[in-house]
C-alpha atoms as a PDB file:
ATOM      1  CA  UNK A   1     -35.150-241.570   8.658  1.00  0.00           C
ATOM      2  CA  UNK A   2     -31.736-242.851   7.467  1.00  0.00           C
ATOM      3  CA  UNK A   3     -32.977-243.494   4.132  1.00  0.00           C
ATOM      4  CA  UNK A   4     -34.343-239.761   4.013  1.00  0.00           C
ATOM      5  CA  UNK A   5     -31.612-238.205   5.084  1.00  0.00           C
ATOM      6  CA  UNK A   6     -29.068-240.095   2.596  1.00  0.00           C
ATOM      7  CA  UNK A   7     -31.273-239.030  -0.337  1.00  0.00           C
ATOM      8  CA  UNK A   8     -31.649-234.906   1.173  1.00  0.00           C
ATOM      9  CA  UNK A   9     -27.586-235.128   1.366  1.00  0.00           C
ATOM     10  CA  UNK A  10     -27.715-236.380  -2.199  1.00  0.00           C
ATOM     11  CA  UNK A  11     -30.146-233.697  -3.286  1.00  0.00           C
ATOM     12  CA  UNK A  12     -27.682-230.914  -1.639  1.00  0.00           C
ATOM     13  CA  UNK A  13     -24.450-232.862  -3.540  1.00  0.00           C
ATOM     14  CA  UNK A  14     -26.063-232.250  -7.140  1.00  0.00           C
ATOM     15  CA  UNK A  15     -27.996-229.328  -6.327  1.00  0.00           C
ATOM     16  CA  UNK A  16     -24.144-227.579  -5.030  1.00  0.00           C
ATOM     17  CA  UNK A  17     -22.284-229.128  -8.046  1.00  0.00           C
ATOM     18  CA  UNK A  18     -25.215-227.500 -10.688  1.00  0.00           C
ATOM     19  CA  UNK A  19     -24.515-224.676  -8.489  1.00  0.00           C
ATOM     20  CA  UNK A  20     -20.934-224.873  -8.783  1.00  0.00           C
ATOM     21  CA  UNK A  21     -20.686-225.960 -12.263  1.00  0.00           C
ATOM     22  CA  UNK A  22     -22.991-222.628 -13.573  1.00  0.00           C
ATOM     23  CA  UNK A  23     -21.018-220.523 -11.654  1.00  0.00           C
ATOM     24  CA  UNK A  24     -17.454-221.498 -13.155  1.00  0.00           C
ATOM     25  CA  UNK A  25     -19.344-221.609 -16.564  1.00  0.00           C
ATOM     26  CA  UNK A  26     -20.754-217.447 -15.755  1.00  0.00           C
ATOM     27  CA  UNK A  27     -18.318-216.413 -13.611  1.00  0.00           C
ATOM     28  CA  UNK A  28     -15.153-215.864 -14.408  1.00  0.00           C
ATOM     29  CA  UNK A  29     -12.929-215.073 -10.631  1.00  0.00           C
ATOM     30  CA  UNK A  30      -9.419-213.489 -12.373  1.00  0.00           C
ATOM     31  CA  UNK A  31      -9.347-209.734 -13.563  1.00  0.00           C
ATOM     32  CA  UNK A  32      -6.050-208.296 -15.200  1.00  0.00           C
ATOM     33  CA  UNK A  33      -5.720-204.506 -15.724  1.00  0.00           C
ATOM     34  CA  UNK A  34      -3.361-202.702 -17.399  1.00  0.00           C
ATOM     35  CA  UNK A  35      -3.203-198.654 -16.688  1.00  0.00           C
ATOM     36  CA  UNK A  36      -1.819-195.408 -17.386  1.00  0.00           C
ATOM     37  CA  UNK A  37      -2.108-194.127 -13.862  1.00  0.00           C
ATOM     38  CA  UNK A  38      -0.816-190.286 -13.021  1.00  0.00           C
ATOM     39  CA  UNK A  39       1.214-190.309  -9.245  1.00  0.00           C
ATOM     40  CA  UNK A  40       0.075-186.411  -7.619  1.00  0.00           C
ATOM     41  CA  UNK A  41       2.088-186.053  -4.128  1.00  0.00           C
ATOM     42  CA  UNK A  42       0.289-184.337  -1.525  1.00  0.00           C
ATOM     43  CA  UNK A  43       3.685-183.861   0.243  1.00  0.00           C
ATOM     44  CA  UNK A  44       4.944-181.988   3.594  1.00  0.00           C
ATOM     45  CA  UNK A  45       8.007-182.339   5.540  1.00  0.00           C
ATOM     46  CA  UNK A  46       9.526-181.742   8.914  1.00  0.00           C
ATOM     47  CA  UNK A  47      13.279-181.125   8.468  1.00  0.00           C
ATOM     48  CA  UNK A  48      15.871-180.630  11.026  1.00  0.00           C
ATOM     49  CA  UNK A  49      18.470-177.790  11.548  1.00  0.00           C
ATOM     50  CA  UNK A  50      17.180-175.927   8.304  1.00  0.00           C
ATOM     51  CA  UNK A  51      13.162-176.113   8.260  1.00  0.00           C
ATOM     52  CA  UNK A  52      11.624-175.446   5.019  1.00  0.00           C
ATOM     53  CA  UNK A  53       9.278-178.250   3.532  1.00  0.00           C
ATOM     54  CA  UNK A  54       9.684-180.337   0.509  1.00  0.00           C
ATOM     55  CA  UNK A  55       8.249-180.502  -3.100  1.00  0.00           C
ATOM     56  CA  UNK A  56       7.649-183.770  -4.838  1.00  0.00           C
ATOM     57  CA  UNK A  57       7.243-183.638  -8.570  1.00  0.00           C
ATOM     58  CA  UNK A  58       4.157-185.974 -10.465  1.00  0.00           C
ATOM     59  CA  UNK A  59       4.733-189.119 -11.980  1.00  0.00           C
ATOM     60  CA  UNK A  60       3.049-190.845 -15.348  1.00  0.00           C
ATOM     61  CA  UNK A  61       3.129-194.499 -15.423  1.00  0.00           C
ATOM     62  CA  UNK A  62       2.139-197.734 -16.644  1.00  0.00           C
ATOM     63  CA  UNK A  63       0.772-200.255 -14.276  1.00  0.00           C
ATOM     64  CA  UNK A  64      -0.436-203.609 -14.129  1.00  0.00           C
ATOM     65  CA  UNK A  65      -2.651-205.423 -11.522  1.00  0.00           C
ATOM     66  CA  UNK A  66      -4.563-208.521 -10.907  1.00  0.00           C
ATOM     67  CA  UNK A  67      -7.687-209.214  -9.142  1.00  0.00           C
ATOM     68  CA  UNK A  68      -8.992-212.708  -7.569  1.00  0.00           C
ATOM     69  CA  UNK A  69     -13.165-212.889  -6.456  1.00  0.00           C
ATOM     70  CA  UNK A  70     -13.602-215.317  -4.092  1.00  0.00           C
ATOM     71  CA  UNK A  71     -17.039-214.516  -5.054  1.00  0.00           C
ATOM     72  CA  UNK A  72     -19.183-212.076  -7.284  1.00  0.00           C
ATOM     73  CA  UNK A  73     -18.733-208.659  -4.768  1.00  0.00           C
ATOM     74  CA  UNK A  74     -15.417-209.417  -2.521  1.00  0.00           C
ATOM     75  CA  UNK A  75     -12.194-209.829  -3.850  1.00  0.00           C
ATOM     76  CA  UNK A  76      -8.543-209.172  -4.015  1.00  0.00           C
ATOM     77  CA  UNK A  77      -6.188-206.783  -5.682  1.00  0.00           C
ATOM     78  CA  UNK A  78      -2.396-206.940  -6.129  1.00  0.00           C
ATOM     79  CA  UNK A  79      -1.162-203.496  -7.455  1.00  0.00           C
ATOM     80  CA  UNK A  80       2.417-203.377  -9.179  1.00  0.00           C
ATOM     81  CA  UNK A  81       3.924-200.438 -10.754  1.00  0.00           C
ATOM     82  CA  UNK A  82       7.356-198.063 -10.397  1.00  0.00           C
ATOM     83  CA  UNK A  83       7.100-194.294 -10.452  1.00  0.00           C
ATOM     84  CA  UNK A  84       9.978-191.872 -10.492  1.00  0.00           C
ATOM     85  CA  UNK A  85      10.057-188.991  -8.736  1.00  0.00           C
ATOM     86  CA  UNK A  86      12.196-185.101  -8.546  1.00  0.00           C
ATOM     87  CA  UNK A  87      12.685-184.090  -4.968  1.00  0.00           C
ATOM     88  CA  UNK A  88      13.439-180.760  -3.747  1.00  0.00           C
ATOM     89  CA  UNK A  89      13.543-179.229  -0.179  1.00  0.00           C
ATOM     90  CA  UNK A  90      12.317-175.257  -0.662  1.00  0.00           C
ATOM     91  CA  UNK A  91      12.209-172.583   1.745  1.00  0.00           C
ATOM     92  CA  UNK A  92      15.089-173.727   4.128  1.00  0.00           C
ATOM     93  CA  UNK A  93      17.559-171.137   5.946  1.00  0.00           C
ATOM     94  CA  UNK A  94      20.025-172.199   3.202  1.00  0.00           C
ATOM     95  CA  UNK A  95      17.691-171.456  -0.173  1.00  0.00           C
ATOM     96  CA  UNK A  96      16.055-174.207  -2.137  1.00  0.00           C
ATOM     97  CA  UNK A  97      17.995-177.539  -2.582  1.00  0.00           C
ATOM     98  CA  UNK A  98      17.602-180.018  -5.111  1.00  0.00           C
ATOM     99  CA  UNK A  99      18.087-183.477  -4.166  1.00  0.00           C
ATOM    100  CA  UNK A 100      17.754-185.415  -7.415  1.00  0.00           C
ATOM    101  CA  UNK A 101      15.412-187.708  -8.289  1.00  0.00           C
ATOM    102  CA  UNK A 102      14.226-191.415  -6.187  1.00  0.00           C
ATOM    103  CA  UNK A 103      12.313-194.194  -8.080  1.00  0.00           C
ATOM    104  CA  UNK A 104       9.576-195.875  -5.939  1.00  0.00           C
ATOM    105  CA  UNK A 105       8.222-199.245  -6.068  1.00  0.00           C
ATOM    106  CA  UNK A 106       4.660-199.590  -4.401  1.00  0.00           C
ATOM    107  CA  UNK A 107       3.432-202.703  -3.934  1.00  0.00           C
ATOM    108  CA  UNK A 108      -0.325-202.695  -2.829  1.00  0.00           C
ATOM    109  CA  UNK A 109      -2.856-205.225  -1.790  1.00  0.00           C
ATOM    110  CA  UNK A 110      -6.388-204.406  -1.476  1.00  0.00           C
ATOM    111  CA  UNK A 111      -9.856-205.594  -0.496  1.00  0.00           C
ATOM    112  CA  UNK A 112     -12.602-204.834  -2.578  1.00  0.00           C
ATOM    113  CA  UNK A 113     -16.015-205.162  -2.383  1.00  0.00           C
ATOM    114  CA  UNK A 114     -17.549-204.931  -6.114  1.00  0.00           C
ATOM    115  CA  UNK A 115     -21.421-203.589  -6.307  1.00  0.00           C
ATOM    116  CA  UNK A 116     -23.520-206.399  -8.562  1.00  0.00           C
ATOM    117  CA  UNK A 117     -24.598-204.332 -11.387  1.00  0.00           C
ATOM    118  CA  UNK A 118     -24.363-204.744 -15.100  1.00  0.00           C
ATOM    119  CA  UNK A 119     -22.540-203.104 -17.609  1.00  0.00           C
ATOM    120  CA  UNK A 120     -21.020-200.715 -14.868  1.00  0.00           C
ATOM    121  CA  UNK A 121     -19.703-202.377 -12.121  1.00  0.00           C
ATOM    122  CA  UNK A 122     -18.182-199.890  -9.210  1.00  0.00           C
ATOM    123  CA  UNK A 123     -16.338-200.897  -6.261  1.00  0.00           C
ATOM    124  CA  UNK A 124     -14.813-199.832  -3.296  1.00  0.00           C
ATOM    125  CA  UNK A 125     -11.550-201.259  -1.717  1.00  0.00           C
ATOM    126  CA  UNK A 126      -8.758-200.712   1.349  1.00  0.00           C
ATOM    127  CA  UNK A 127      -5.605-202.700   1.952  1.00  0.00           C
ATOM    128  CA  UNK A 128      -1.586-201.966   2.957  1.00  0.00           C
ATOM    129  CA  UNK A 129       1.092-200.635   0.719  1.00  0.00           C
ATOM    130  CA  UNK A 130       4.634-201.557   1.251  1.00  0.00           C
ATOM    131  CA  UNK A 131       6.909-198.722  -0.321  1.00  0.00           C
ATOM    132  CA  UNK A 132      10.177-199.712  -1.608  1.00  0.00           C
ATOM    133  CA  UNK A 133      12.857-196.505  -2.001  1.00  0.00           C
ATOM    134  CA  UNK A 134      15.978-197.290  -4.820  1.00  0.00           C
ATOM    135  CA  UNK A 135      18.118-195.696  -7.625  1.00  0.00           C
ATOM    136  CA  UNK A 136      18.059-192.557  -5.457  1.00  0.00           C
ATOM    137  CA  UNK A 137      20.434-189.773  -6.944  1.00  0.00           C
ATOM    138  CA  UNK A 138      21.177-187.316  -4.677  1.00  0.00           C
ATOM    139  CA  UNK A 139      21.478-184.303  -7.154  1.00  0.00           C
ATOM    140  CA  UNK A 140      24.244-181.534  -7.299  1.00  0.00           C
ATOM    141  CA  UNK A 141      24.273-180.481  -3.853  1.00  0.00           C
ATOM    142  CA  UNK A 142      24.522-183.454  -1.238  1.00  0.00           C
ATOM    143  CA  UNK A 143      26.819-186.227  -1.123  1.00  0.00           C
ATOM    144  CA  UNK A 144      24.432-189.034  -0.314  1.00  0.00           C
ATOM    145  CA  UNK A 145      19.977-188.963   0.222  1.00  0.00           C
ATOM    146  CA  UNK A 146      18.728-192.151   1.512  1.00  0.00           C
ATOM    147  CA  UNK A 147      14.884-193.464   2.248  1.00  0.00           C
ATOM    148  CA  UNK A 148      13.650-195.635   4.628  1.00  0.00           C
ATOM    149  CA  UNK A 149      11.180-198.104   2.967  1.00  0.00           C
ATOM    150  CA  UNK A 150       7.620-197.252   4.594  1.00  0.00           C
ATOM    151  CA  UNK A 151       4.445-199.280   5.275  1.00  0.00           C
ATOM    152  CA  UNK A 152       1.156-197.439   4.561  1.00  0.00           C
ATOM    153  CA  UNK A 153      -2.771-197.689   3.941  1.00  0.00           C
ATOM    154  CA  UNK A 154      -4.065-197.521   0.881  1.00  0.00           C
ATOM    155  CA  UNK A 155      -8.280-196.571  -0.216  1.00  0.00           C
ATOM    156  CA  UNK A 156      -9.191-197.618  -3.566  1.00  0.00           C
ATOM    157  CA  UNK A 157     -12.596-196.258  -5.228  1.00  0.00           C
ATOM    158  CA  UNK A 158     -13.642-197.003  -9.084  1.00  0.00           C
ATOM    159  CA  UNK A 159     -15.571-198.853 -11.977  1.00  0.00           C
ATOM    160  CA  UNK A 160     -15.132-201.110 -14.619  1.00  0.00           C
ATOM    161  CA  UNK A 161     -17.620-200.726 -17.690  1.00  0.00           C
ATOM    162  CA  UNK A 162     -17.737-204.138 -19.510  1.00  0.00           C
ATOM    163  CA  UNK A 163     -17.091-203.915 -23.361  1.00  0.00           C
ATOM    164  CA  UNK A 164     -18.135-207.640 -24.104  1.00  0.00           C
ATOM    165  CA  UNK A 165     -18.081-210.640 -21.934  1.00  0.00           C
ATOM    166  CA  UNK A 166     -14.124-210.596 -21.720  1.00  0.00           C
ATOM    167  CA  UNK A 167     -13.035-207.247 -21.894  1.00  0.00           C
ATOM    168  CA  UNK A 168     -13.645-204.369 -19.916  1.00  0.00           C
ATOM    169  CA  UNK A 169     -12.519-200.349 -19.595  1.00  0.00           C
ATOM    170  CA  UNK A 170     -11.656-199.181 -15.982  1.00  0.00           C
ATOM    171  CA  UNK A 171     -11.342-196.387 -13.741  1.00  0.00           C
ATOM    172  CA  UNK A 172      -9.214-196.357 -10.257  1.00  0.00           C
ATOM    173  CA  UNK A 173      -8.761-193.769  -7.916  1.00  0.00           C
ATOM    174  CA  UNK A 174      -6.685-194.550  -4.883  1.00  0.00           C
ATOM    175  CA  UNK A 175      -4.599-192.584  -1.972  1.00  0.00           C
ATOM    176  CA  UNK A 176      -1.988-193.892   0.368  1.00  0.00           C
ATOM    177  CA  UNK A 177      -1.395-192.573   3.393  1.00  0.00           C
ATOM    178  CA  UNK A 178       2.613-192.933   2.332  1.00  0.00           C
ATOM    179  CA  UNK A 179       5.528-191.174   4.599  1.00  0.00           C
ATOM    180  CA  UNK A 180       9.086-192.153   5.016  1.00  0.00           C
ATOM    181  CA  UNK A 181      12.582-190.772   6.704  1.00  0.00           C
ATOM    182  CA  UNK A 182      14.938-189.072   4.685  1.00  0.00           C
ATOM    183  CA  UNK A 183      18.276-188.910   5.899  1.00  0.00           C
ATOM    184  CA  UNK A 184      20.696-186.039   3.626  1.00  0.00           C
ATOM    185  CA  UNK A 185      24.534-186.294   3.885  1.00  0.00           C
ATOM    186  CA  UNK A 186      25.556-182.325   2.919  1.00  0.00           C
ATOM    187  CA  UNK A 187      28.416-182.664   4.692  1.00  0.00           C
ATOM    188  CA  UNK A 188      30.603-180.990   1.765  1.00  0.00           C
ATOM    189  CA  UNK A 189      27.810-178.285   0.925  1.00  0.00           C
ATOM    190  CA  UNK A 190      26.726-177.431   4.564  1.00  0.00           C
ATOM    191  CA  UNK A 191      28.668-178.955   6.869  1.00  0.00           C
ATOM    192  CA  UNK A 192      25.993-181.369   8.256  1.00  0.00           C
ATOM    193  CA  UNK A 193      23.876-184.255   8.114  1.00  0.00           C
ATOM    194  CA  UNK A 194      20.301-183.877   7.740  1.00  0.00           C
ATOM    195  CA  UNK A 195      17.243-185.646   8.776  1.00  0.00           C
ATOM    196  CA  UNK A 196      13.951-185.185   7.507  1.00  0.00           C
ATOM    197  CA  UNK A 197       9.975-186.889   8.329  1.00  0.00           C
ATOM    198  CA  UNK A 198       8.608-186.197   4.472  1.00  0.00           C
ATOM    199  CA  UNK A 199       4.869-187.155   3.845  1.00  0.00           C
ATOM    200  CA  UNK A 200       4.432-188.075   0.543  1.00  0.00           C
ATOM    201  CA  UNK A 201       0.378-189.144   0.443  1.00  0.00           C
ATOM    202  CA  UNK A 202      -0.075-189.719  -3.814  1.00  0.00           C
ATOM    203  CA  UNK A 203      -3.345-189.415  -5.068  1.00  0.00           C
ATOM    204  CA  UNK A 204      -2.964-191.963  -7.972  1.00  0.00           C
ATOM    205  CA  UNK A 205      -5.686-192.129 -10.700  1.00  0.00           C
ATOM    206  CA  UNK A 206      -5.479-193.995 -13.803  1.00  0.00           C
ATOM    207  CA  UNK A 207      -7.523-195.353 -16.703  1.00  0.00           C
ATOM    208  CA  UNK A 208      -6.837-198.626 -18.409  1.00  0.00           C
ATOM    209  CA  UNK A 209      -8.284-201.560 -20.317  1.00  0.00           C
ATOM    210  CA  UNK A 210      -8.876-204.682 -18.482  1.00  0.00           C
ATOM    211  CA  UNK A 211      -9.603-208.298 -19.312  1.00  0.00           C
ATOM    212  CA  UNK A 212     -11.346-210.988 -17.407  1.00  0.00           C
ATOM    213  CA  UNK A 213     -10.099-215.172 -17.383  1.00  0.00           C
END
């Protein structure tokens, strides 16, 4: 009994290293993509002491992420990219006010499950988005804007269709359930400080070229 079970435990150690050692030869667990990706607001707002709502102007960017399989359908995606944006409350007691620009910098870490096909390989993903607000100006009407930085979810939906072995063309869609307080010093223009909920919720698709190590 001893002696058979030695030699079945030495069956399963070369039968999981051939195992092992095809996969890391076929298999390659890193992605890198890089993207143009367009940034669409879906945007509302709830401000105080002059109502209205808010309008949140679309973004072109560049962006890069990687991707780590811990096996052939699930894996990991780190999201990096920084978008700039025109902000404007409209429809207030006072008129329209612009409030400069903001420059964003999402952060976003999904799970993905990948569908094992050939050629065209979809997948589907969710994770959290941490939104960093800086550079904000606060245009030619307010003295000061500020953001609070926001946590969010983020869905993730696409495909990457394989060119050769190593490189690959992609397609992303993702939304993020993104909102943040928005606190405007107009002390000179109106006399007061206001406070504002704004829901920003981007729709972000992009199209990029991707390579595989």
């Amino acid at each position: 009994m001893k002696k058979l079970l030695l030699s079945f435990i030495a069956v399963a150690t070369i039968s999981i290293s051939m195992t092992a050692q095809e996969n890391s030869d076929n298999f390659k667990k890193w992605q890198v993509r890089l993207r143009v990706i367009t940034v669409i607001p879906y945007e509302s707002a709830t401000i105080e002491t002059i109502g209205g709502d808010v309008e949140i102007s679309t973004a072109v960017v560049p962006e890069l992420d990687f991707t780590y399989f811990f096996n052939k359908n699930w894996a990991a995606e780190l999201i990096l990219g920084t978008t700039n944006h025109d902000v404007k409350a409209v429809a207030t007691s006072v008129g329209d006010i612009e409030l400069g620009d903001v420059w964003l910098l999402p952060p976003t870490l999904t799970l993905q499950y990948h569908f094992d096909t050939e050629v065209v390989r979809p997948y589907l993903g969710a994770g959290l988005n941490y939104t960093i607000f800086y550079s904000a100006n606060e245009g030619p009407t307010a003295d000061d804007v500020t953001y609070d930085n926001s946590v969010g979810f983020a869905f993730q939906g696409g495909f990457d269709y394989d060119l050769n072995e190593k490189w690959f063309l992609n397609l992303d869609v993702k939304y993020i359930l993104l909102s943040t307080n928005v606190t405007v010093d107009a002390t000179t223009a109106l006399g007061a400080t206001v406070g504002a909920d704004v829901d920003i919720n981007p729709l972000i698709i992009g199209f990029g070229i991707g390579m595989k190590f």
